[in-house]
C-alpha atoms as a PDB file:
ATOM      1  CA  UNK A   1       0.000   0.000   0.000  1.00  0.00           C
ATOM      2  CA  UNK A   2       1.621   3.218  -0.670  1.00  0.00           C
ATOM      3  CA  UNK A   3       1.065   6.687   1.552  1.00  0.00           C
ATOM      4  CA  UNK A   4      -1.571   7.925  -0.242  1.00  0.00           C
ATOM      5  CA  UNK A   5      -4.006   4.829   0.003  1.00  0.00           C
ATOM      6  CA  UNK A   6      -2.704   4.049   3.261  1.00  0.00           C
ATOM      7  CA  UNK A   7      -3.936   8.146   4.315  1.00  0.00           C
ATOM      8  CA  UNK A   8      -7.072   7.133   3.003  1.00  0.00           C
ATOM      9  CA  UNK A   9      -7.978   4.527   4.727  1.00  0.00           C
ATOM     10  CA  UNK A  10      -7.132   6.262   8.048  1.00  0.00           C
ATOM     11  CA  UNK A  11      -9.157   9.345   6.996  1.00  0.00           C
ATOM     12  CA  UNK A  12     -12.061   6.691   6.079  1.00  0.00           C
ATOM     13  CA  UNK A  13     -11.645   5.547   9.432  1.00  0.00           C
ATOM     14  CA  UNK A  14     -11.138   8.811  11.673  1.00  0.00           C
ATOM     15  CA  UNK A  15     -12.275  11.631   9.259  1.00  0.00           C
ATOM     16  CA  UNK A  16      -9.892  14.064   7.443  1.00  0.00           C
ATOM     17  CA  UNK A  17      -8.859  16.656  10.767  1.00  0.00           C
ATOM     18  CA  UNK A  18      -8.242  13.570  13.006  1.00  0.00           C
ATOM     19  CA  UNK A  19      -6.127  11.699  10.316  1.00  0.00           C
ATOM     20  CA  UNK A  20      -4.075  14.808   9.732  1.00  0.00           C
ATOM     21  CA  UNK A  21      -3.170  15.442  13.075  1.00  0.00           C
ATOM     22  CA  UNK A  22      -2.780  11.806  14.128  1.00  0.00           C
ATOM     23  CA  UNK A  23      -0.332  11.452  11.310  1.00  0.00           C
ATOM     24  CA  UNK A  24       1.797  14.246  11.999  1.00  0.00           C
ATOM     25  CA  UNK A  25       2.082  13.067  15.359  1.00  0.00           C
ATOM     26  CA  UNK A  26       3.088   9.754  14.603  1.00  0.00           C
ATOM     27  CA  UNK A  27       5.540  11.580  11.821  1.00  0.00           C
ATOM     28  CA  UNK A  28       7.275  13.662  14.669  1.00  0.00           C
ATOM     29  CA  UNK A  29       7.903  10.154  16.924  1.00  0.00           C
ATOM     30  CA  UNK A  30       9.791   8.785  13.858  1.00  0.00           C
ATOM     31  CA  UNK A  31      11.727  12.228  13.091  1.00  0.00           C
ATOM     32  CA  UNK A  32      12.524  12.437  16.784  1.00  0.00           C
ATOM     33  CA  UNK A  33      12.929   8.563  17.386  1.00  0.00           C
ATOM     34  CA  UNK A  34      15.393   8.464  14.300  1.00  0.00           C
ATOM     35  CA  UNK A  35      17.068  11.843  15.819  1.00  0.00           C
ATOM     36  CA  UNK A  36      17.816  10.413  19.462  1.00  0.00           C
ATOM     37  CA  UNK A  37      18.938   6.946  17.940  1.00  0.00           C
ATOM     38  CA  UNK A  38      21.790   8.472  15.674  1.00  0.00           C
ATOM     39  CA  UNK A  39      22.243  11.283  18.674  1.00  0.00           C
ATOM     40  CA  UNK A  40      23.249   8.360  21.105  1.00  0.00           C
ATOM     41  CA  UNK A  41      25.126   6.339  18.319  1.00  0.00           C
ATOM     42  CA  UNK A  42      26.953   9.910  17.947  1.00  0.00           C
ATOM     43  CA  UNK A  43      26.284   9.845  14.590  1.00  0.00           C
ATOM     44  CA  UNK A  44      25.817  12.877  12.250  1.00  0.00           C
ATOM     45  CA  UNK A  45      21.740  13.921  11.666  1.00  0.00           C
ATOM     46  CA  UNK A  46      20.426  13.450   7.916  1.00  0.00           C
ATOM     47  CA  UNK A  47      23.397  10.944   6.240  1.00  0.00           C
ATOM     48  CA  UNK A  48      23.118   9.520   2.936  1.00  0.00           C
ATOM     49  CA  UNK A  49      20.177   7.142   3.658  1.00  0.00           C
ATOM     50  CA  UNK A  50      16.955   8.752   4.537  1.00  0.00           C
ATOM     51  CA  UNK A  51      14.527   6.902   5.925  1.00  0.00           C
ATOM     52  CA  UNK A  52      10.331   7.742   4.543  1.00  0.00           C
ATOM     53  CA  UNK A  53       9.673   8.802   8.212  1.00  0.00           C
ATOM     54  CA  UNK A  54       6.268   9.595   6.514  1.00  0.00           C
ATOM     55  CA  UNK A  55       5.493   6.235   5.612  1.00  0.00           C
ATOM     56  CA  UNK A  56       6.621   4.747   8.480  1.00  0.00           C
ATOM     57  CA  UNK A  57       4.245   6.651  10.486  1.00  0.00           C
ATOM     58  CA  UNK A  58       1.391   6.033   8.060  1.00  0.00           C
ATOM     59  CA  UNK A  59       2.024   2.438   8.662  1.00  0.00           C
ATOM     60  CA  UNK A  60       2.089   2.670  12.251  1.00  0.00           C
ATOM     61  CA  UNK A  61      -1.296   4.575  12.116  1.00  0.00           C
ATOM     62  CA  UNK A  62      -2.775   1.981   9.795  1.00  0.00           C
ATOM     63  CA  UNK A  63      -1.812  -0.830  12.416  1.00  0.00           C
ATOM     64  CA  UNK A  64      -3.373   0.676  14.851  1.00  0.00           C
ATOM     65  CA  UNK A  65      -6.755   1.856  13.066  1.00  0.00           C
ATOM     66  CA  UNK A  66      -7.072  -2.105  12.022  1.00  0.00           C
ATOM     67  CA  UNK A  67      -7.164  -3.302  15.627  1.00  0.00           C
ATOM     68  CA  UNK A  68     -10.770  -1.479  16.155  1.00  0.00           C
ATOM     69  CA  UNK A  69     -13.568  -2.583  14.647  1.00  0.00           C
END
């Protein structure tokens, strides 16, 4: 599923306002998760890998929408 059906189904489930904001809070926990983990590895912020900290938090969100009924 890629981040824009994956949106869609959370705003199907919670409404447009709700998804927004749930999203972006789950998309600052990975930004600041990935922060703090290369922080305490003392490694530099950004690198030549970036990670899709949006998807990652759309997924999370979609998990969690699928355990209610």
């Amino acid at each position: 599923m890629d981040n824009k059906q994956m949106m869609k189904a959370i705003t199907d489930k919670v409404g447009k306002e709700k998804a927004i904001e749930i999203v972006m809070q789950a998309y600052n926990t990975e930004l600041l998760t990935t922060w703090i983990a290369r922080i305490e590895a003392n490694k530099p912020i950004g690198g030549p890998q970036r990670r899709d900290h949006l998807g990652d938090a759309l997924e999370r969100v979609v998990e969690v929408c699928e355990l209610t009924p």
